[in-house]
C-alpha atoms as a PDB file:
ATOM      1  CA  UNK A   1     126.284  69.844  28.009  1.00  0.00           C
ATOM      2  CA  UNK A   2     127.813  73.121  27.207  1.00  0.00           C
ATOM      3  CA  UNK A   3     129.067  75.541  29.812  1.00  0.00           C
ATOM      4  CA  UNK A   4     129.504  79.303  28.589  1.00  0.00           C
ATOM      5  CA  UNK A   5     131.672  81.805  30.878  1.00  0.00           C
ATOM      6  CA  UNK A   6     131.626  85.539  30.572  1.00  0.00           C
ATOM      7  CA  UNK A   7     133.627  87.557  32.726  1.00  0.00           C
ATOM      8  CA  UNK A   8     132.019  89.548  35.679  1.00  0.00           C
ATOM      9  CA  UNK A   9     130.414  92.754  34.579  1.00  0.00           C
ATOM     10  CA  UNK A  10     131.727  95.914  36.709  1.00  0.00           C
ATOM     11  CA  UNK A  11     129.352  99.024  37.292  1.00  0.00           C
ATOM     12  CA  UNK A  12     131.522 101.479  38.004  1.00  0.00           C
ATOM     13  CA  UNK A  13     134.122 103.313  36.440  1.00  0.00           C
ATOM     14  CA  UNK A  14     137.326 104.104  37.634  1.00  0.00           C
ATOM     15  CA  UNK A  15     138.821 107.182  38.338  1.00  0.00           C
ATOM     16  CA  UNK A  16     142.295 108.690  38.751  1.00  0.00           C
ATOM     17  CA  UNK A  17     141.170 111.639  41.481  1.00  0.00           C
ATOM     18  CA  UNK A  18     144.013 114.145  42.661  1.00  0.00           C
ATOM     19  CA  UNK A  19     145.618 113.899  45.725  1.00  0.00           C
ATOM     20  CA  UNK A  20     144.825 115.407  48.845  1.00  0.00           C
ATOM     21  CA  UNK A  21     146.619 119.010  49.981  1.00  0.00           C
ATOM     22  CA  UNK A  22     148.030 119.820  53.254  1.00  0.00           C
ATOM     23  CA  UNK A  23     145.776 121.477  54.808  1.00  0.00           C
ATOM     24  CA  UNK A  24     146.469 124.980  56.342  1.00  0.00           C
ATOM     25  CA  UNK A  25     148.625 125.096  59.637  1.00  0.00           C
ATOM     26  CA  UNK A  26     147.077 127.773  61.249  1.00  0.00           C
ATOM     27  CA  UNK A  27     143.516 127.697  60.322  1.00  0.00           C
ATOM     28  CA  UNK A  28     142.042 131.267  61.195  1.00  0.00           C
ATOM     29  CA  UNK A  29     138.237 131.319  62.663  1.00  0.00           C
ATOM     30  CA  UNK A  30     136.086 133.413  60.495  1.00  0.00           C
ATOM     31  CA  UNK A  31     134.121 136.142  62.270  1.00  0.00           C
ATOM     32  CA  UNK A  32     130.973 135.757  62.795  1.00  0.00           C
ATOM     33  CA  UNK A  33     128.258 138.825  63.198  1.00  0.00           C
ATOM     34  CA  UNK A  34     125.018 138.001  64.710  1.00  0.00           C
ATOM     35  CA  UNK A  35     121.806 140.207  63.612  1.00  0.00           C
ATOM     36  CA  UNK A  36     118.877 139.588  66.320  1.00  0.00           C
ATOM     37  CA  UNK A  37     115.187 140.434  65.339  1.00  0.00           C
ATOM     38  CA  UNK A  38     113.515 141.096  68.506  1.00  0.00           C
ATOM     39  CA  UNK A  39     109.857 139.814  69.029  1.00  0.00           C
ATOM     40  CA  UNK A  40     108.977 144.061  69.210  1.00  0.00           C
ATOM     41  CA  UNK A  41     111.183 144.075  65.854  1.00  0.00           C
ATOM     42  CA  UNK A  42     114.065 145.653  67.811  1.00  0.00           C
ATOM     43  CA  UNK A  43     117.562 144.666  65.733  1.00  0.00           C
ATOM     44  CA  UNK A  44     120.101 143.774  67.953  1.00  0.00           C
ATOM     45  CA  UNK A  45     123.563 144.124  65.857  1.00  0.00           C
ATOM     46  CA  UNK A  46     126.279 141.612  68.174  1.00  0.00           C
ATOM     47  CA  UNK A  47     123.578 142.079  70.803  1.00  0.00           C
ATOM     48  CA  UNK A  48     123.756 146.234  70.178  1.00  0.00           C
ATOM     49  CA  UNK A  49     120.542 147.596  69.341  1.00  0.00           C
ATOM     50  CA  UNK A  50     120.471 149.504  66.019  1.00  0.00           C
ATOM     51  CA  UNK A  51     118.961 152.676  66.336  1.00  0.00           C
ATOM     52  CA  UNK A  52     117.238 152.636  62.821  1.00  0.00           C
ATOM     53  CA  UNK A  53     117.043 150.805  59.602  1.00  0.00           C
ATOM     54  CA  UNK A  54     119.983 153.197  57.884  1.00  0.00           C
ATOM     55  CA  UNK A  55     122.175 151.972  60.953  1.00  0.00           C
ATOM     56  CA  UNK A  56     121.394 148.723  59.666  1.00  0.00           C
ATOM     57  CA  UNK A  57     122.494 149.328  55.932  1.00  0.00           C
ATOM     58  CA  UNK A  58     125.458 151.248  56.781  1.00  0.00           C
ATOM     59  CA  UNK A  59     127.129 148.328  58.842  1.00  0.00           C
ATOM     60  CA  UNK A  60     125.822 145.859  56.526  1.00  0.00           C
ATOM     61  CA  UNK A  61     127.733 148.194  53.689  1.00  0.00           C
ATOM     62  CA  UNK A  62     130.836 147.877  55.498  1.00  0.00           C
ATOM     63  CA  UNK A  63     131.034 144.411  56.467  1.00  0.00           C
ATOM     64  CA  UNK A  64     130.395 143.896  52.332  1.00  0.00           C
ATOM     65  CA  UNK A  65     133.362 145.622  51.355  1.00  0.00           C
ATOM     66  CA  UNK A  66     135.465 143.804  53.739  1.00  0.00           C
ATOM     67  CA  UNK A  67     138.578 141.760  51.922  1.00  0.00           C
ATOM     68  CA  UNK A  68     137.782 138.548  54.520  1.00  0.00           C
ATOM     69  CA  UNK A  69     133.629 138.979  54.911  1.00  0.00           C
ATOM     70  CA  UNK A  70     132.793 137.208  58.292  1.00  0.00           C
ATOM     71  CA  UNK A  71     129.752 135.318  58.667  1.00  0.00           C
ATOM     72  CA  UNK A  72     126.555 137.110  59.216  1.00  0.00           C
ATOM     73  CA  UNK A  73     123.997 135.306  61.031  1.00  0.00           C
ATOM     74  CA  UNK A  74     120.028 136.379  60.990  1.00  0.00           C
ATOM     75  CA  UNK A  75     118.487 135.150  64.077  1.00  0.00           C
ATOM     76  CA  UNK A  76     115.024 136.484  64.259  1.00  0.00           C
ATOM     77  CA  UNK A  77     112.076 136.017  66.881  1.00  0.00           C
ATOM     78  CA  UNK A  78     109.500 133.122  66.232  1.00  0.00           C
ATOM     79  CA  UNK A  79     106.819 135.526  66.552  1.00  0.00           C
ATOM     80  CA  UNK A  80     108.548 138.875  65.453  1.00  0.00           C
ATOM     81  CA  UNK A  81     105.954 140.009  62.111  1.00  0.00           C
ATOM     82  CA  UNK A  82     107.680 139.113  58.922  1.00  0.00           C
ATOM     83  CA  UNK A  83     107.921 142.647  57.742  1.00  0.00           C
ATOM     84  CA  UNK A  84     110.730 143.735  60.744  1.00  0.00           C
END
């Protein structure tokens, strides 16, 4: 009789990963700007209509050259066209 022993095979591969940092005391809620498309393709800006497309791009232009750019959400109508 011969009995062979090999030692236990390990599939993964260890890893020195870097500790965790505090995280931030105070965290600060980012803004959040909410662009409505209306089902008559009315844009609501924060619930504000927009009075025309260069409305549009000139807020959009600022909130780009913001230092801290808040969120912008697009929240359009289910059966607004695609091409409002």
């Amino acid at each position: 009789m011969l009995i062979i022993t090999i030692p236990i095979q390990n599939h993964s591969v260890n890893l020195n990963m870097p500790t965790n940092q505090a995280a931030p005391k105070n965290p600060v809620e980012p803004v959040v700007v909410n662009i409505d498309v209306d089902f008559d393709g009315t844009v609501l800006w924060n619930g504000v209509a927009v009075a025309n497309r260069n409305e549009l791009e000139a807020k959009l232009t600022e909130v780009a050259t913001q230092a801290d750019q808040p969120e912008v959400h697009l929240r359009p109508n289910a059966v607004v066209p695609y091409k409002s």
